[in-house]
Protein backbone atom coordinates (compact mmCIF):
# COMPACT_ATOMS: atom_id res chain seq x y z
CA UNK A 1 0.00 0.00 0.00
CA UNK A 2 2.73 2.44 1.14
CA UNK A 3 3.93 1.75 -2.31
CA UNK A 4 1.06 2.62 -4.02
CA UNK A 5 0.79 5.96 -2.42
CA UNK A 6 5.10 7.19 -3.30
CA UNK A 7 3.79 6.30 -7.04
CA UNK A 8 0.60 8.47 -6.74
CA UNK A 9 3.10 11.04 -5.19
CA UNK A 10 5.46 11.24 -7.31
CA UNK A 11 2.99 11.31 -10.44
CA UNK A 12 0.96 14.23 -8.94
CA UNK A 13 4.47 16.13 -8.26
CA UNK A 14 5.68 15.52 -11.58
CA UNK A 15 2.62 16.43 -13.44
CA UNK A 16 2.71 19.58 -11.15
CA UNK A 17 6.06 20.88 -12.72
CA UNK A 18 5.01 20.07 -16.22
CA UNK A 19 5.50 22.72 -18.31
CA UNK A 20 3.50 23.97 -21.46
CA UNK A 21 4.94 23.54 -25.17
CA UNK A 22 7.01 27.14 -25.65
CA UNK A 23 7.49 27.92 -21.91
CA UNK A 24 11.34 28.02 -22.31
CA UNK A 25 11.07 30.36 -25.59
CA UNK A 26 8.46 32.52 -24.15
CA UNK A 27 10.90 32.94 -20.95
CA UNK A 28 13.78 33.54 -23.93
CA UNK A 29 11.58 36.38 -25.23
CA UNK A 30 10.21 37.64 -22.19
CA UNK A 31 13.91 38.00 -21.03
CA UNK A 32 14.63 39.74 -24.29
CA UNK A 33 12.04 42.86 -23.25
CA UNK A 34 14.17 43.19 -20.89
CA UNK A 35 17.26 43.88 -22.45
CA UNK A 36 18.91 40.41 -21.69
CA UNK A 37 19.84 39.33 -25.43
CA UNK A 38 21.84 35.70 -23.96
CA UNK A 39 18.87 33.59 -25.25
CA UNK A 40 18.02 35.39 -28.56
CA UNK A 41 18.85 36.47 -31.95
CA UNK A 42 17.85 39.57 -33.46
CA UNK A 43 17.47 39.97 -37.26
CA UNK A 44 17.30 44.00 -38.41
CA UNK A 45 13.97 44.62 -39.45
CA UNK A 46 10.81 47.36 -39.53
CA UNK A 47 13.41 49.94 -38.90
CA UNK A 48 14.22 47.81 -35.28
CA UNK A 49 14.77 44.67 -34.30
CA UNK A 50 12.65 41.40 -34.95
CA UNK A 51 13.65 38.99 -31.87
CA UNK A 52 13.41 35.00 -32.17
CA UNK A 53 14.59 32.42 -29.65
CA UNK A 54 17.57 31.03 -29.33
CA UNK A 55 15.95 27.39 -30.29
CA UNK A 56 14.85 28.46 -33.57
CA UNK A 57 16.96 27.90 -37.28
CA UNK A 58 17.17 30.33 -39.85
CA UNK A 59 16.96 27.85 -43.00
CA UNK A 60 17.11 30.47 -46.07
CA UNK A 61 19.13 33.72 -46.33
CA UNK A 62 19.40 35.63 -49.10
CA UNK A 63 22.28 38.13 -49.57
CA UNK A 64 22.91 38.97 -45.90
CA UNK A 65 19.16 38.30 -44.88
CA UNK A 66 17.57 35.94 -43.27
CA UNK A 67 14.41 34.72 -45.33
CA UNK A 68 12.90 31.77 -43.15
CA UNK A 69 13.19 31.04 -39.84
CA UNK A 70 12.20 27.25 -38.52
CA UNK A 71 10.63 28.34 -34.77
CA UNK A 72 11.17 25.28 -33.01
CA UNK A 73 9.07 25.22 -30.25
CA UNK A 74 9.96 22.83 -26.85
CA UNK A 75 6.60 19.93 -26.89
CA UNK A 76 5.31 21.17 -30.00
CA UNK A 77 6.15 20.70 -33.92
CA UNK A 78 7.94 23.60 -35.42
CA UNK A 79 6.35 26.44 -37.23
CA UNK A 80 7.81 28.61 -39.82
CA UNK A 81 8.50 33.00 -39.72
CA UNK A 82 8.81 34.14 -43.54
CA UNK A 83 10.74 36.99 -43.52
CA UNK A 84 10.58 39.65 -46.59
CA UNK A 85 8.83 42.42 -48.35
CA UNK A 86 5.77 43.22 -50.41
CA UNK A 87 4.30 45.24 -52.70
CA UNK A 88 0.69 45.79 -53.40
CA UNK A 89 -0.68 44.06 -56.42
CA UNK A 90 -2.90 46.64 -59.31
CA UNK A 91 -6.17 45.74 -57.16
CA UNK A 92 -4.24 47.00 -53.93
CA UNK A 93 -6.29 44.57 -52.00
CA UNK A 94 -3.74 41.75 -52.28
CA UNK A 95 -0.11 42.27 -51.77
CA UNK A 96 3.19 40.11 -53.70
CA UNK A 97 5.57 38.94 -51.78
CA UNK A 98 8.89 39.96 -53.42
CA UNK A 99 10.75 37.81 -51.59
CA UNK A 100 9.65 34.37 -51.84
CA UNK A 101 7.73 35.07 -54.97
CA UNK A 102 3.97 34.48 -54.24
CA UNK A 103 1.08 36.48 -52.47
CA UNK A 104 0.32 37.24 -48.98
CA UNK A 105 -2.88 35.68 -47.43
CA UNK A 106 -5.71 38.41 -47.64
CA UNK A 107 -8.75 39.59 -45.38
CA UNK A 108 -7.81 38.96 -42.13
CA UNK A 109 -10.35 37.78 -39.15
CA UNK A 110 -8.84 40.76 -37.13
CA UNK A 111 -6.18 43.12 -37.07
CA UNK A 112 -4.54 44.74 -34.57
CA UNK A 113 -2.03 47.83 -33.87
CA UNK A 114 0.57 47.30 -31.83
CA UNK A 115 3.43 49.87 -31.51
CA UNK A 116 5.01 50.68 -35.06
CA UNK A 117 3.50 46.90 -36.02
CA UNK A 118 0.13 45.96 -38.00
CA UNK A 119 -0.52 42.33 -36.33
CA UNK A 120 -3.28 40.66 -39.05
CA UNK A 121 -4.86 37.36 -37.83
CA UNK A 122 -5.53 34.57 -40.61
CA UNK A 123 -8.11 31.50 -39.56
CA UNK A 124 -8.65 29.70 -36.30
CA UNK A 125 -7.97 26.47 -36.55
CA UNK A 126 -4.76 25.57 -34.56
CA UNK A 127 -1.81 24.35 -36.23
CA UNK A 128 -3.38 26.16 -39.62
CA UNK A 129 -3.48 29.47 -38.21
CA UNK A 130 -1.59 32.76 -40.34
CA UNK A 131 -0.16 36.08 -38.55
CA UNK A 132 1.08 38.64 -40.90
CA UNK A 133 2.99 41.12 -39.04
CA UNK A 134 4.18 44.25 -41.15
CA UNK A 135 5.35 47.69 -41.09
CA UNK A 136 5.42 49.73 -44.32
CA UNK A 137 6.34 47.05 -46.75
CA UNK A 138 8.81 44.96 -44.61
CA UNK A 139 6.93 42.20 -43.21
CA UNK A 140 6.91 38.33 -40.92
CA UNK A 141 4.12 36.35 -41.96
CA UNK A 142 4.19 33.18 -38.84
CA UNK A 143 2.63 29.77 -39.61
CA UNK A 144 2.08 26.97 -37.83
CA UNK A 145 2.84 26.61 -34.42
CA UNK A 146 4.69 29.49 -34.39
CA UNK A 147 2.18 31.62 -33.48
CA UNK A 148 1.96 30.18 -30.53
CA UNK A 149 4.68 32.73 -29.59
CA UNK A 150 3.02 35.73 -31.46
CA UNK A 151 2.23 38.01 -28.05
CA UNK A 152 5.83 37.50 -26.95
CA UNK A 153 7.74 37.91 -30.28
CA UNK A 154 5.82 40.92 -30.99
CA UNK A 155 6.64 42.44 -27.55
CA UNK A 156 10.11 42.05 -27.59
CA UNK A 157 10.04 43.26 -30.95
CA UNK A 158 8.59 46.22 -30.30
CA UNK A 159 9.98 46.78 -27.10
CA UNK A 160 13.80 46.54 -28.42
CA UNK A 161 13.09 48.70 -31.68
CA UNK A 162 12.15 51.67 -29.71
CA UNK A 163 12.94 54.63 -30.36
CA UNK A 164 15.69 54.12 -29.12
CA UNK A 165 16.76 50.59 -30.48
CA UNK A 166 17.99 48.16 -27.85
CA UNK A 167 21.70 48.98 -28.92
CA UNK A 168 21.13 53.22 -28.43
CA UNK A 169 22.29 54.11 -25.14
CA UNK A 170 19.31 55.71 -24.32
CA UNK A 171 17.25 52.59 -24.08
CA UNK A 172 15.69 51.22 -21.36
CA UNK A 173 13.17 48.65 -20.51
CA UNK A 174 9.84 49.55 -20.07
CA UNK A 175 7.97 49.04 -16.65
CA UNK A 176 5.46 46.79 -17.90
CA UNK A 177 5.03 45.99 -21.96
CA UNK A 178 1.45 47.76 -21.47
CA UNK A 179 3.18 51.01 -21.84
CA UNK A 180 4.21 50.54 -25.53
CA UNK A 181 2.35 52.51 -27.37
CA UNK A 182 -1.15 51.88 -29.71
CA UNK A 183 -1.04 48.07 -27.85
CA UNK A 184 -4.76 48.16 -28.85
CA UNK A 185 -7.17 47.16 -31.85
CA UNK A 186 -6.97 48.77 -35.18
CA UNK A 187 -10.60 50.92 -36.07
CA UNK A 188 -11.17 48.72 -38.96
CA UNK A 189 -9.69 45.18 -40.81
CA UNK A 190 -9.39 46.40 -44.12
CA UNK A 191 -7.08 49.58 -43.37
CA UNK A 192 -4.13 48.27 -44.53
């Protein structure tokens, strides 16, 4: 019986501790707000910084660029961040991506304003699930289970672009990532 009760024990203590899948690259990010860069890469984007884990692969680069970006994420199967720029197509309602040659999804189920960002939210079911984030025409578009880590990336994102950037040496952190600015919805999904 006594047994019996260590194994029930130790079950209910491990399944306490169990993290969620992306705990350790939401902490990464987090970390990154602020200012601690140790578990992070930065690639120079929307006039700032565009901040990804330290777990995550950048599988295509193009001149000195990074172009894709596998986002492995700890329990989970990775997800993918294209990296590149657009232009607006004659209709101006769909917009070509220059950089991997093909079009960016179109009328988003919500968008969003956060700092100098334009967050756009593509379907709802998980694992099939599109976030275009852009700022003039640079832009991340995250699939897949990498969205899973949208609040944080754009956060630190934001939070390290500033002005100043993260590298000025008038930066600081922020009290709380509240206080960036326009953190709220846009007025309507089809100004963009």
């Amino acid at each position: 019986m006594k047994r019996w009760c260590y194994l029930t024990v130790i079950f209910a203590i491990s399944g306490a501790s169990a993290s969620t899948p992306g705990d350790q690259e939401r902490t990464f990010l987090q970390e990154a707000i602020t200012g601690r860069l140790n578990d992070v890469f930065l690639v120079e984007l929307f006039g700032g910084y565009v901040v990804f884990p330290r777990t995550a692969v950048i599988r295509d680069i193009i001149g000195n660029a990074a172009t894709r970006v596998e986002i492995r994420i700890s329990g989970r199967e990775s997800g993918i961040a294209y990296i590149g720029s657009f232009i607006k197509a004659k209709t101006k309602l769909r917009r070509y991506d220059v950089t991997h040659s093909r079009y960016l999804p179109v009328h988003p189920m919500h968008v969003e304003t956060r700092g100098h960002l334009t967050v756009e939210y593509f379907g709802n079911v998980p694992g099939d699930t599109e976030v275009v984030i852009y700022s003039g025409r640079d832009y991340v578009l995250l699939t897949g289970n990498a969205t899973a880590l949208l609040n944080e990336f754009v956060e630190a994102s934001v939070a390290l672009s500033g002005p100043p950037d993260v590298f000025s040496p008038g930066w600081h952190p922020l009290a709380s990532w509240t206080a960036l600015p326009s953190m709220g919805d846009s007025a309507s999904a089809t100004d963009y």
